[in-house]
N, C-alpha and C. Protein backbone atom coordinates (compact mmCIF):
# COMPACT_ATOMS: atom_id res chain seq x y z
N UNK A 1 -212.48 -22.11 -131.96
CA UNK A 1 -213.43 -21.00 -131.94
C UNK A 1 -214.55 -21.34 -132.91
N UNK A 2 -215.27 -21.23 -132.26
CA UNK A 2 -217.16 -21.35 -133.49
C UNK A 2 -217.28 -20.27 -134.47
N UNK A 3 -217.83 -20.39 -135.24
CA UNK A 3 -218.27 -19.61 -136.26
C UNK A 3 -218.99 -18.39 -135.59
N UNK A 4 -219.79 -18.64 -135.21
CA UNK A 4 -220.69 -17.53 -134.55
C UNK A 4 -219.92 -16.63 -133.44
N UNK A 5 -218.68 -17.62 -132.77
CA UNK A 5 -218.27 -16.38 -131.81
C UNK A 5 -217.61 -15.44 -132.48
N UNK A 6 -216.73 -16.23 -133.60
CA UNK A 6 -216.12 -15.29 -135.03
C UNK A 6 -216.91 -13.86 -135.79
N UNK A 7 -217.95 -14.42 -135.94
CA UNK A 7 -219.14 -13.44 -136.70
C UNK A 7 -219.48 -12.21 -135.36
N UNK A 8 -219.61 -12.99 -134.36
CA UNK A 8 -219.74 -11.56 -133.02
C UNK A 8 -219.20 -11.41 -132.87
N UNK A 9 -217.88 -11.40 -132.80
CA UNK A 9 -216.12 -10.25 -132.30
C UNK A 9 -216.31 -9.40 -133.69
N UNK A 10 -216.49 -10.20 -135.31
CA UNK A 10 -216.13 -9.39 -136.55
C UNK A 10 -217.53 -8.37 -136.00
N UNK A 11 -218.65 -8.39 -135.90
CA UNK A 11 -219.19 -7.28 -135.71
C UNK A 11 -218.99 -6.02 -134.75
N UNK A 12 -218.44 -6.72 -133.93
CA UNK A 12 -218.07 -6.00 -132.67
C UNK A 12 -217.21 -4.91 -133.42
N UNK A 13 -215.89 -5.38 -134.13
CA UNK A 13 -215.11 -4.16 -134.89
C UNK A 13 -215.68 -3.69 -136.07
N UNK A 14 -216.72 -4.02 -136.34
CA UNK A 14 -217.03 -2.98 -137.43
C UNK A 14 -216.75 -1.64 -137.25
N UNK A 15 -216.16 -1.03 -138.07
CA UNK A 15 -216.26 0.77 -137.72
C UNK A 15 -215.11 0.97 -136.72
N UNK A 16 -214.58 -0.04 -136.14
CA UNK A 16 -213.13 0.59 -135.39
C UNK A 16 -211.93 0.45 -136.44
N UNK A 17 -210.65 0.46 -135.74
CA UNK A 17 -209.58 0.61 -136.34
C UNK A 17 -209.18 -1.54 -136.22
N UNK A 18 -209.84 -1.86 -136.31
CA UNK A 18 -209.36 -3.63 -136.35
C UNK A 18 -210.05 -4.11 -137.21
N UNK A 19 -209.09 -4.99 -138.14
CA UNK A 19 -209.63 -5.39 -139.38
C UNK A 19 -210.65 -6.59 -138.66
N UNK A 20 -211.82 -6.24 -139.67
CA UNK A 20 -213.26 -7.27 -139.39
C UNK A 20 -212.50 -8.72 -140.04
N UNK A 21 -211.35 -8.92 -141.05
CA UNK A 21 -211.18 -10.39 -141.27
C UNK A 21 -210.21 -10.76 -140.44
N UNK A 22 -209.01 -10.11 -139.89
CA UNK A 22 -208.48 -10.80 -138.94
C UNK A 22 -208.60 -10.34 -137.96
N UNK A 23 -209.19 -9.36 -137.28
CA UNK A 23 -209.58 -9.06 -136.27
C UNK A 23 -207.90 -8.40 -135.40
N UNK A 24 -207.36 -8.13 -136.14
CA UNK A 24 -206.04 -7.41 -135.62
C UNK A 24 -205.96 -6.25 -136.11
N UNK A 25 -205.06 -5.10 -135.12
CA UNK A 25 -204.74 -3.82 -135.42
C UNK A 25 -203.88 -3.43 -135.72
N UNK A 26 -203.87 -2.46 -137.13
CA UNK A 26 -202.31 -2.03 -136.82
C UNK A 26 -201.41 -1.09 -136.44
N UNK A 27 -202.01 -0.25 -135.27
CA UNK A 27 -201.47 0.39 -133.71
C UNK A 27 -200.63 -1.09 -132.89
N UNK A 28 -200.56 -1.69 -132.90
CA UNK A 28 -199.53 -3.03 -132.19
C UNK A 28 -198.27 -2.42 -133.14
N UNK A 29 -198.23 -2.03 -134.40
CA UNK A 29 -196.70 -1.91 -134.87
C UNK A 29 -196.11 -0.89 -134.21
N UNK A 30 -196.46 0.00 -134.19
CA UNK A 30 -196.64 1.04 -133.18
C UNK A 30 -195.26 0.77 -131.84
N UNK A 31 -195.59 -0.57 -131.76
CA UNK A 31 -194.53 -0.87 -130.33
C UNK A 31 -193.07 -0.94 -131.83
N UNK A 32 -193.14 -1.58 -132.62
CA UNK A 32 -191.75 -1.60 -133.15
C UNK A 32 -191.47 -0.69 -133.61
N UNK A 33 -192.31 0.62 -134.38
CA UNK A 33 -191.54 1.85 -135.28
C UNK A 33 -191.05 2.60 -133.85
N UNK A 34 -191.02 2.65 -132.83
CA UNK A 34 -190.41 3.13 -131.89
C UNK A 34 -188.93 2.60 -131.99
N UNK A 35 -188.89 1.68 -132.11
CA UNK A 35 -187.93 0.99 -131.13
C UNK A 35 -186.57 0.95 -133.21
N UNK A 36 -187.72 1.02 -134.21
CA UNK A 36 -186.35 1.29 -135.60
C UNK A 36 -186.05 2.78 -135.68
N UNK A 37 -187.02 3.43 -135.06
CA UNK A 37 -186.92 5.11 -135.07
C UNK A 37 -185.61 5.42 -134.19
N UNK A 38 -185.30 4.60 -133.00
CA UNK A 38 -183.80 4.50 -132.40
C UNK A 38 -183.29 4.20 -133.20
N UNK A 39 -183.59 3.04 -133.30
CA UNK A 39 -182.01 2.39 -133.97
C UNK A 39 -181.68 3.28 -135.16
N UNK A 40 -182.08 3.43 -135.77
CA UNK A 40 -181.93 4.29 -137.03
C UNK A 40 -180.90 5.59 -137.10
N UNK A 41 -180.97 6.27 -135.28
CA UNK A 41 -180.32 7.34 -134.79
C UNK A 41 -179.03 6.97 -134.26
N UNK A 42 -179.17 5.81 -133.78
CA UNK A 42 -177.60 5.19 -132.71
C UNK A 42 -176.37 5.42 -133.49
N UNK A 43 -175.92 5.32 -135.34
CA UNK A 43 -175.36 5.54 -135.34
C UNK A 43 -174.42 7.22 -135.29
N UNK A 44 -175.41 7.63 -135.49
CA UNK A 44 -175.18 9.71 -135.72
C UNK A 44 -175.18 9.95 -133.95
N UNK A 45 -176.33 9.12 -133.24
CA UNK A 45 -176.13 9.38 -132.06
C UNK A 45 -176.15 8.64 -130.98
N UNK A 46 -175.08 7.98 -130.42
CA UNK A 46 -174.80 6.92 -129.95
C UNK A 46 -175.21 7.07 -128.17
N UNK A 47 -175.87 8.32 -127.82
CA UNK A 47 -176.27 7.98 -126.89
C UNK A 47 -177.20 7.44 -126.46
N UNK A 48 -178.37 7.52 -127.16
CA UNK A 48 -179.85 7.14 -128.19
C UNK A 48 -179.87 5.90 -127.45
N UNK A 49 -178.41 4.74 -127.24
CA UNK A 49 -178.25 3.59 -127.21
C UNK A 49 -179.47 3.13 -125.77
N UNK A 50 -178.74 4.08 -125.08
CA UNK A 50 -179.20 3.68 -123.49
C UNK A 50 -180.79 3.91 -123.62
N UNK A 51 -181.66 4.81 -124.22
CA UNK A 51 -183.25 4.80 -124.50
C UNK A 51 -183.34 3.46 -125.12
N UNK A 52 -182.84 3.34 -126.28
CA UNK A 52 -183.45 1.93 -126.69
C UNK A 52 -183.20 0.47 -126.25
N UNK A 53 -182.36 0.66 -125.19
CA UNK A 53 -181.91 -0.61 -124.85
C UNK A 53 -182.65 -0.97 -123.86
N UNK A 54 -183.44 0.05 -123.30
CA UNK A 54 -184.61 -0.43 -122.28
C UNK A 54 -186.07 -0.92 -123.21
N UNK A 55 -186.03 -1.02 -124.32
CA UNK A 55 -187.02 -1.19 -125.35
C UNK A 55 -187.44 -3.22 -124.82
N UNK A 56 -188.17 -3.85 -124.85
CA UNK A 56 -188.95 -5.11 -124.41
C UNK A 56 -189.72 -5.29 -125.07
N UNK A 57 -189.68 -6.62 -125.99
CA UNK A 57 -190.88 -7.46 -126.57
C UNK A 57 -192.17 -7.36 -125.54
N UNK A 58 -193.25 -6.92 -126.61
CA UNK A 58 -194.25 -6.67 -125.91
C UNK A 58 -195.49 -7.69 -126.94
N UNK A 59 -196.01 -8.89 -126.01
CA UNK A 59 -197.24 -9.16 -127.12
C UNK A 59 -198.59 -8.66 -127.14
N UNK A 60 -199.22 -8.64 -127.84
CA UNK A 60 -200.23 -7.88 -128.75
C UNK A 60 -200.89 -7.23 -127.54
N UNK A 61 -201.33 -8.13 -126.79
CA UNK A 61 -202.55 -7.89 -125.79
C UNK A 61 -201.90 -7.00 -124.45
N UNK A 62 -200.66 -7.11 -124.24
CA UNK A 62 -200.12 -6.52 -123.17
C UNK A 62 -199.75 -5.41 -124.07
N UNK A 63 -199.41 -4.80 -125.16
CA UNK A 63 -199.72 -3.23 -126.05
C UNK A 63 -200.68 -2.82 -125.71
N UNK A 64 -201.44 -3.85 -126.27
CA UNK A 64 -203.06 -2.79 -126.16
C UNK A 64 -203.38 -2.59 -124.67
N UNK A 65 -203.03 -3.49 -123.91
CA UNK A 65 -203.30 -3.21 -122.25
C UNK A 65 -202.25 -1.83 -121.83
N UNK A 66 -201.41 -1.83 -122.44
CA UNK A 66 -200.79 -0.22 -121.81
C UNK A 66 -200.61 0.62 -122.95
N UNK A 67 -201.93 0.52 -123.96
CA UNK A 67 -201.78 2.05 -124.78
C UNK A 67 -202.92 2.77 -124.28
N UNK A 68 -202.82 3.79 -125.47
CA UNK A 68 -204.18 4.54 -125.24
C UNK A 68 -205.00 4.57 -126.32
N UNK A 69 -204.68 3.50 -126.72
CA UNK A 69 -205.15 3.14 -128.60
C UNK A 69 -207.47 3.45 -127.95
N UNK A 70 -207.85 3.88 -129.12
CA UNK A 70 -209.48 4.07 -128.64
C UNK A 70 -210.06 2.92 -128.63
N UNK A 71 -209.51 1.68 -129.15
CA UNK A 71 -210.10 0.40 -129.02
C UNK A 71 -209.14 -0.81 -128.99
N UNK A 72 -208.93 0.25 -127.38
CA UNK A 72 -207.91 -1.26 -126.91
C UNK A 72 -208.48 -2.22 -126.28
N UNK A 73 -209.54 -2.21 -125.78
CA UNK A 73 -210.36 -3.57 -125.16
C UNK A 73 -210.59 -4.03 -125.84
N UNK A 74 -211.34 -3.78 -126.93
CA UNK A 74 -212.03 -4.44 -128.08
C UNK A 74 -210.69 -5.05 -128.77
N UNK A 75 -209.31 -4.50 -128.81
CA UNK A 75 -208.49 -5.45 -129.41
C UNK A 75 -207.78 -6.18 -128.62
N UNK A 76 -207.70 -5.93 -127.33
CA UNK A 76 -207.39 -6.96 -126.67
C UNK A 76 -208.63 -8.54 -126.66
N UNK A 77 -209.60 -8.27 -126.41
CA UNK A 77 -210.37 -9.17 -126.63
C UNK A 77 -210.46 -10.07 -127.74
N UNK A 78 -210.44 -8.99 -129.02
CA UNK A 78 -210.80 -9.81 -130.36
C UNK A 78 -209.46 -10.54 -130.37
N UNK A 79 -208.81 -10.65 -130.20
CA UNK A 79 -207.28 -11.49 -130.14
C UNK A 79 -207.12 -12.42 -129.66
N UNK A 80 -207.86 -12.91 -129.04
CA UNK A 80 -208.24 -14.41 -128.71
C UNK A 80 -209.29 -14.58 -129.53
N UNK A 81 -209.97 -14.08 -130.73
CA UNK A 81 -210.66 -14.76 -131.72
C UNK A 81 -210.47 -14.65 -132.81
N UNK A 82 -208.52 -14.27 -132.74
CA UNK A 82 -207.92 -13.92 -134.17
C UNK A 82 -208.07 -15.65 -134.82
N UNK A 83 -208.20 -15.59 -136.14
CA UNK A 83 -208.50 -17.20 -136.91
C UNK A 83 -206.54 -17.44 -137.02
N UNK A 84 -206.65 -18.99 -137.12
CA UNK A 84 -205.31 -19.45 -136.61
C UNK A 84 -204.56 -19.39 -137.98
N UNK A 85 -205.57 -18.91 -139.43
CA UNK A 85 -204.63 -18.97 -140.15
C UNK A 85 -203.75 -17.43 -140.35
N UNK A 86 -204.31 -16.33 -139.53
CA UNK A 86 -203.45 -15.22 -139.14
C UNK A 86 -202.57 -15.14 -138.19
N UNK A 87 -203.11 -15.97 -137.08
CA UNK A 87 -202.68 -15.52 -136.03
C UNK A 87 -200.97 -16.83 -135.90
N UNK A 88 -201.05 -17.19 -136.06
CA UNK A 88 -199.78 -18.37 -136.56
C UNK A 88 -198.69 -17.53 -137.18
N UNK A 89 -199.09 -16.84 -137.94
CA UNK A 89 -198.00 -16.29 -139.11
C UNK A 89 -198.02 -14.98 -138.34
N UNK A 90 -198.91 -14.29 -137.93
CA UNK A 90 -198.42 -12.95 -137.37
C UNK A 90 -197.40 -13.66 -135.78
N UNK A 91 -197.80 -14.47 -135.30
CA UNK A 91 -196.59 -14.46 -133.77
C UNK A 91 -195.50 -15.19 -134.58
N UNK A 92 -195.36 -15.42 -135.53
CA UNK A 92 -194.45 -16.35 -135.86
C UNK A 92 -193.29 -14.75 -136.16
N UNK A 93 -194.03 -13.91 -137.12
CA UNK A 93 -193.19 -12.67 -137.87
C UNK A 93 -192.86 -11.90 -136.77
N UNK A 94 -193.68 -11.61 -135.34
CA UNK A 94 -193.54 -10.93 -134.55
C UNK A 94 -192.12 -11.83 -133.46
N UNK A 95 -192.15 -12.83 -132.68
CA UNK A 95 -190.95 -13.40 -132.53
C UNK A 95 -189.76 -13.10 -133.22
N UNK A 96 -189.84 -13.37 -134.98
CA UNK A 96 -188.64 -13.09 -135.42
C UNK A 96 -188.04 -11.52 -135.49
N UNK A 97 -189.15 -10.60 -135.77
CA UNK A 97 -189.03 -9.54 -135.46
C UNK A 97 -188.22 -9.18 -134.05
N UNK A 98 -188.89 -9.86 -132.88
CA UNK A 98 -188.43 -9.87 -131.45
C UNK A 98 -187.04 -9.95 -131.57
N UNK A 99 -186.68 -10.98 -132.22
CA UNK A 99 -185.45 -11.85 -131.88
C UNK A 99 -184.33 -10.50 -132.50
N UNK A 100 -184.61 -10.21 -133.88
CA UNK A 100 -183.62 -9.52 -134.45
C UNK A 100 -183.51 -8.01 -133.93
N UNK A 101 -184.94 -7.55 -133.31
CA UNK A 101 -184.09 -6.58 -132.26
C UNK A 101 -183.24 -6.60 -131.59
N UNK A 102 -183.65 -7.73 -130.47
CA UNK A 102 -182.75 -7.83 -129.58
C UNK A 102 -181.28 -7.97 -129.58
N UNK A 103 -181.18 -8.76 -130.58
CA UNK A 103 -179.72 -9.23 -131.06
C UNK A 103 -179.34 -7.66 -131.61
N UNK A 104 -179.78 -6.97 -132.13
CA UNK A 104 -179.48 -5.68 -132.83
C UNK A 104 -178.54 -4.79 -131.59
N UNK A 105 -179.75 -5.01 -130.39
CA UNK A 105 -178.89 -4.08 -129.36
C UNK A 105 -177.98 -4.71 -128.63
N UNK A 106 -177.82 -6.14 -128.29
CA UNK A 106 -176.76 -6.61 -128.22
C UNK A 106 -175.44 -6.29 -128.89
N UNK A 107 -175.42 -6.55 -130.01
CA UNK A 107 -174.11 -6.55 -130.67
C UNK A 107 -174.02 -4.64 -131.21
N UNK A 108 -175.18 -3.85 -130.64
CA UNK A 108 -174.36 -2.35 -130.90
C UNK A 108 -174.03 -2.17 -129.40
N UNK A 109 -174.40 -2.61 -128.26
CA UNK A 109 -173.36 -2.61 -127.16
C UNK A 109 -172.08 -2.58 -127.73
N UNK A 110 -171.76 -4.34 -128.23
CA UNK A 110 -170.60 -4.15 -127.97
C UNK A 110 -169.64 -3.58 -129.34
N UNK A 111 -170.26 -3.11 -130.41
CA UNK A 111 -169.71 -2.19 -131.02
C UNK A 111 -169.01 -0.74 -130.72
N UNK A 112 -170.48 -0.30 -129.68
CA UNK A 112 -170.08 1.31 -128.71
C UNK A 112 -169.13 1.06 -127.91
N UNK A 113 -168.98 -0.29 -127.28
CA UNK A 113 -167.98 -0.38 -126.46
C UNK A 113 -166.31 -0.36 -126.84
N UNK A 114 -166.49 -0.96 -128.10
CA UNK A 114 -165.12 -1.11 -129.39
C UNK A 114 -165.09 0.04 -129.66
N UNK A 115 -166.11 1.21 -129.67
CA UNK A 115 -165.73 2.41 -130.31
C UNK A 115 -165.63 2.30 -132.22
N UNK A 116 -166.38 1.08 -132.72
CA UNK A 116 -166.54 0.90 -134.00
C UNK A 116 -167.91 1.35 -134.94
N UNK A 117 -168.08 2.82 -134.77
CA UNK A 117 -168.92 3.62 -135.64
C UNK A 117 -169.43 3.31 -136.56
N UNK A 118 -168.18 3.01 -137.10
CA UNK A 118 -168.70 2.87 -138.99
C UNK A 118 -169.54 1.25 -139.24
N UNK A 119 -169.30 0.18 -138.16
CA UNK A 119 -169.31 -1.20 -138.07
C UNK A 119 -171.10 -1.12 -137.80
N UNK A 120 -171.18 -0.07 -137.33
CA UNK A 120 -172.67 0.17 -136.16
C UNK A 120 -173.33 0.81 -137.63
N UNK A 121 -173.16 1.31 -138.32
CA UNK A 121 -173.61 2.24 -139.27
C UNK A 121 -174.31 0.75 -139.93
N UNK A 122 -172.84 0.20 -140.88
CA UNK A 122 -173.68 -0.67 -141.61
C UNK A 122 -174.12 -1.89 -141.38
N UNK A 123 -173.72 -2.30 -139.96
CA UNK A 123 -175.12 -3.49 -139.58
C UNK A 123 -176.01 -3.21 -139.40
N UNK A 124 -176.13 -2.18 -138.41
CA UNK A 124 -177.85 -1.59 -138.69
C UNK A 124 -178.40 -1.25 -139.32
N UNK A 125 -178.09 -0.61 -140.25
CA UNK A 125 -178.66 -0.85 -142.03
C UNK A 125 -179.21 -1.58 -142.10
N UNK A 126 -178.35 -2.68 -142.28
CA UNK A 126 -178.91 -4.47 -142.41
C UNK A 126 -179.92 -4.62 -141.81
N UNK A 127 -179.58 -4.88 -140.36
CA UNK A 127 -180.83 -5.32 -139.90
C UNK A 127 -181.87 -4.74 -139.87
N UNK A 128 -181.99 -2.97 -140.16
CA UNK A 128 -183.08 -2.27 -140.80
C UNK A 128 -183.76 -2.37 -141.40
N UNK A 129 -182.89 -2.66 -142.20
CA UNK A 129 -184.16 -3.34 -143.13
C UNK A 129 -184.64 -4.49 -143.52
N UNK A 130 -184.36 -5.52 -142.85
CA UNK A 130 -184.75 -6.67 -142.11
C UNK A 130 -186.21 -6.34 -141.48
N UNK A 131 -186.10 -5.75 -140.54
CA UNK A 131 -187.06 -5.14 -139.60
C UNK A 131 -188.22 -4.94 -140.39
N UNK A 132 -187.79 -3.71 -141.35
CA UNK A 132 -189.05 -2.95 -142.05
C UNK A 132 -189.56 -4.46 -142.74
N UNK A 133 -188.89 -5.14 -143.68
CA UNK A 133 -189.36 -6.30 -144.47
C UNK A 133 -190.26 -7.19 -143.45
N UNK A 134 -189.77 -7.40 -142.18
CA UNK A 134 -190.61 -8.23 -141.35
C UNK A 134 -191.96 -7.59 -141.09
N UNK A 135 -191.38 -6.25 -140.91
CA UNK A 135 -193.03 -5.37 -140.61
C UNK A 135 -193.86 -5.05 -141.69
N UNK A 136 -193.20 -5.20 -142.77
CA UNK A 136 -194.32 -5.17 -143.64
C UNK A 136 -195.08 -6.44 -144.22
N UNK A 137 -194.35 -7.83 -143.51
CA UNK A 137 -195.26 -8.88 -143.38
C UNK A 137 -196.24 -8.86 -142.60
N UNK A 138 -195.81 -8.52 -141.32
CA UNK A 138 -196.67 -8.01 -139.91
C UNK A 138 -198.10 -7.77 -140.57
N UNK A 139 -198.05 -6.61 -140.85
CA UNK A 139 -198.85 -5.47 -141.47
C UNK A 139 -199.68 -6.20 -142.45
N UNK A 140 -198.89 -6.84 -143.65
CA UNK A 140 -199.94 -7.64 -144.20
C UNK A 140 -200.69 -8.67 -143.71
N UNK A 141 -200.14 -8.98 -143.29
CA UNK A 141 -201.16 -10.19 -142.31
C UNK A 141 -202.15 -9.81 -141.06
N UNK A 142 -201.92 -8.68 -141.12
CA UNK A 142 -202.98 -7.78 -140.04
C UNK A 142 -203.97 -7.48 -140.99
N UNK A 143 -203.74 -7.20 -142.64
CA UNK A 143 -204.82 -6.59 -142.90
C UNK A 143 -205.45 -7.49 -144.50
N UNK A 144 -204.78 -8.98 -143.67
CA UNK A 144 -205.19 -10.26 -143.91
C UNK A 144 -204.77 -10.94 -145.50
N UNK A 145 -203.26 -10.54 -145.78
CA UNK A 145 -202.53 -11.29 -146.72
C UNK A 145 -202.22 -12.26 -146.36
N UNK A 146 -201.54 -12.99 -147.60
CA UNK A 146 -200.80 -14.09 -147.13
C UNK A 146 -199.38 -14.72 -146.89
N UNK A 147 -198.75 -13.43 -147.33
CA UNK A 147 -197.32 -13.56 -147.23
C UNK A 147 -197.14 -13.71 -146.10
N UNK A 148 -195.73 -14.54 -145.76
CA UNK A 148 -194.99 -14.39 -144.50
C UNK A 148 -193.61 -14.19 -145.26
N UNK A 149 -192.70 -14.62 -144.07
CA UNK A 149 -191.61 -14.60 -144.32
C UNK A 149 -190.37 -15.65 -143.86
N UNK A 150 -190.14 -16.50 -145.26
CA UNK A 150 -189.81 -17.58 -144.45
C UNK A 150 -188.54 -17.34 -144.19
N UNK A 151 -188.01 -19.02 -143.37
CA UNK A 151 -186.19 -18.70 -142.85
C UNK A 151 -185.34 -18.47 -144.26
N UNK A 152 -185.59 -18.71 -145.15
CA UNK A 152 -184.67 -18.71 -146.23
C UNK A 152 -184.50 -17.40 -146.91
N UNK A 153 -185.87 -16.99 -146.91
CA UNK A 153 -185.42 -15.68 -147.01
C UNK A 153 -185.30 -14.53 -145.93
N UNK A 154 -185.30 -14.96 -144.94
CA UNK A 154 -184.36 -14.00 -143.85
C UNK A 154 -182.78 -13.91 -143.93
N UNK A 155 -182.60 -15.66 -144.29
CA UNK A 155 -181.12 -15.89 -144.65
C UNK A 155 -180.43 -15.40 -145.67
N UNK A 156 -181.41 -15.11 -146.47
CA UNK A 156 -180.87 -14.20 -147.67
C UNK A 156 -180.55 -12.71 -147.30
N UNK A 157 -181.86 -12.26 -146.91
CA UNK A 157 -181.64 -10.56 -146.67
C UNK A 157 -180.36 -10.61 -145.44
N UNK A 158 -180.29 -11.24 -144.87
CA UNK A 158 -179.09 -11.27 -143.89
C UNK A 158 -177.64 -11.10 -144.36
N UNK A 159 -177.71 -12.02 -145.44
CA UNK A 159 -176.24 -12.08 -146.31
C UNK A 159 -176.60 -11.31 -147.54
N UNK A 160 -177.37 -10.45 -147.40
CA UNK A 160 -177.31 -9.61 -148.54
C UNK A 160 -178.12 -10.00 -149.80
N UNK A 161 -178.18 -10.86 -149.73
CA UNK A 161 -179.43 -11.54 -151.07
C UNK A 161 -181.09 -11.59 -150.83
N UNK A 162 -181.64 -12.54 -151.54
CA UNK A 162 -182.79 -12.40 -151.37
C UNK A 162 -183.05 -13.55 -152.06
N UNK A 163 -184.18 -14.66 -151.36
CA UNK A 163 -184.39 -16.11 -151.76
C UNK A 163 -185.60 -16.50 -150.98
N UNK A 164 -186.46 -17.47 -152.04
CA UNK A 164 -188.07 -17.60 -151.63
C UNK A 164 -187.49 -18.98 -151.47
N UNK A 165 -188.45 -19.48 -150.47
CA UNK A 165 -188.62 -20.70 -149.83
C UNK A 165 -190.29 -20.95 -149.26
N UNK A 166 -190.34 -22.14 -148.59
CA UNK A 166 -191.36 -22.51 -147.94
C UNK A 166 -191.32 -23.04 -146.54
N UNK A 167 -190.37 -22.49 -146.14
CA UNK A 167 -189.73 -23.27 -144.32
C UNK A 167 -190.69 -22.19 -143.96
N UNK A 168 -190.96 -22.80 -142.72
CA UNK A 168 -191.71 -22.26 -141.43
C UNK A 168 -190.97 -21.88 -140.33
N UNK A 169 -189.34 -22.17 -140.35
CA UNK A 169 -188.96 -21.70 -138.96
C UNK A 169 -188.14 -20.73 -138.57
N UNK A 170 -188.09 -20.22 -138.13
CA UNK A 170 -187.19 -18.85 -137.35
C UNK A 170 -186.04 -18.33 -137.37
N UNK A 171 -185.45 -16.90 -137.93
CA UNK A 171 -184.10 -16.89 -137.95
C UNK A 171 -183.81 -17.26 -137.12
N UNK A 172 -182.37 -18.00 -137.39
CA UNK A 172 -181.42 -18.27 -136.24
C UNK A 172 -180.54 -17.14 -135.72
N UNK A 173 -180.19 -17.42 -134.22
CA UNK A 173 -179.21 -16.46 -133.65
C UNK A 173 -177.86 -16.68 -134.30
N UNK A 174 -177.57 -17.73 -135.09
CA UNK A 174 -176.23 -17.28 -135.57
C UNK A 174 -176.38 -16.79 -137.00
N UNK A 175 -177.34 -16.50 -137.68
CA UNK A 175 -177.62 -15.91 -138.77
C UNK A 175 -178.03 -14.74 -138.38
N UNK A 176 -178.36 -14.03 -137.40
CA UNK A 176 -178.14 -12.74 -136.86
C UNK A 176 -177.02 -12.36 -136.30
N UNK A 177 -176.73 -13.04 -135.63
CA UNK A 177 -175.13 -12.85 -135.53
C UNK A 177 -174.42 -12.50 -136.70
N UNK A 178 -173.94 -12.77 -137.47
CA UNK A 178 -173.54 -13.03 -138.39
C UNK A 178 -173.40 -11.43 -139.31
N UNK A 179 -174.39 -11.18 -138.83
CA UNK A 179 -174.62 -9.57 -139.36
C UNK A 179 -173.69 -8.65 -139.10
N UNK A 180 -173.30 -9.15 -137.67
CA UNK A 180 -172.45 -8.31 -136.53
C UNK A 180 -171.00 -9.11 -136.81
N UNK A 181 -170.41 -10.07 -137.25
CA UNK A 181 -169.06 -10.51 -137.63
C UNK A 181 -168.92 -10.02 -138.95
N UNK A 182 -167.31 -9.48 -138.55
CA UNK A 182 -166.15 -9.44 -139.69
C UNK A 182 -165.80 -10.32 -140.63
């Protein structure tokens, strides 16, 4: 991307709701506080399960294509002129984000199916706040920090700790898993 097409998308959002330095919004989180606002309920109310289990990774541009956000063109557009040193680290947090939902409603299937309440209570905890920690990388990097969040310390908050690193790659499914074993 050129400089100048950069400088005309950042003007373009002046005065909307999308940050002029990374040119991202943060109505896109919007798709995940839905989807922890379930989970959060499944254990008190376990029918909750079947709404959120129809819940689907959605990326940025296909949000803004089915919200009613007031400047969803304009953020669908500017998103192909997000700069790569945001836009790297936000799909990177958003994937992992992806991933640890999914696995979330996986393994409270088969908790509801065990009939193990209390098991459902405090993994989702866990991965709760997993979630929020990822989204509040999200978020910073929408409104153009530099934190991310690397694998080491996912691996930490997973097992209960907390540990800085410099890896670039992705929780693993058996370190989400893992949440969900005895």
């Amino acid at each position: 991307m050129g400089h100048s097409e950069y400088e005309s998308i950042k003007a373009k959002v002046a005065g909307s709701n999308i940050s002029p330095r990374t040119l991202l919004a943060t109505d896109y989180m919007n798709h995940f506080n839905e989807i922890v606002m379930l989970l959060e309920m499944i254990p008190d109310m376990p029918d909750l399960y079947e709404e959120a289990r129809e819940w689907r990774p959605k990326s940025y541009q296909e949000h803004f294509k089915d919200s009613s956000f007031s400047d969803r063109d304009l953020a669908v557009e500017a998103y192909d002129h997000v700069p790569a040193q945001f836009r790297e680290r936000f799909e990177t947090t958003i994937q992992q984000m992806d991933s640890v939902i999914l696995t979330c409603l996986e393994r409270i299937e088969d908790l509801l199916q065990s009939g193990q309440a209390d098991t459902i209570r405090i993994r989702t905890r866990a991965l709760l706040a997993l979630l929020r920690q990822l989204g509040d990388v999200a978020n910073g990097i929408i409104h153009g920090g530099e934190t991310v969040m690397h694998q080491d310390e996912i691996d930490g908050v997973m097992k209960g700790g907390e540990t800085h690193s410099t890896s670039d790659d992705h929780a693993s499914q058996a370190d989400i898993d893992a949440l969900f074993n005895d």
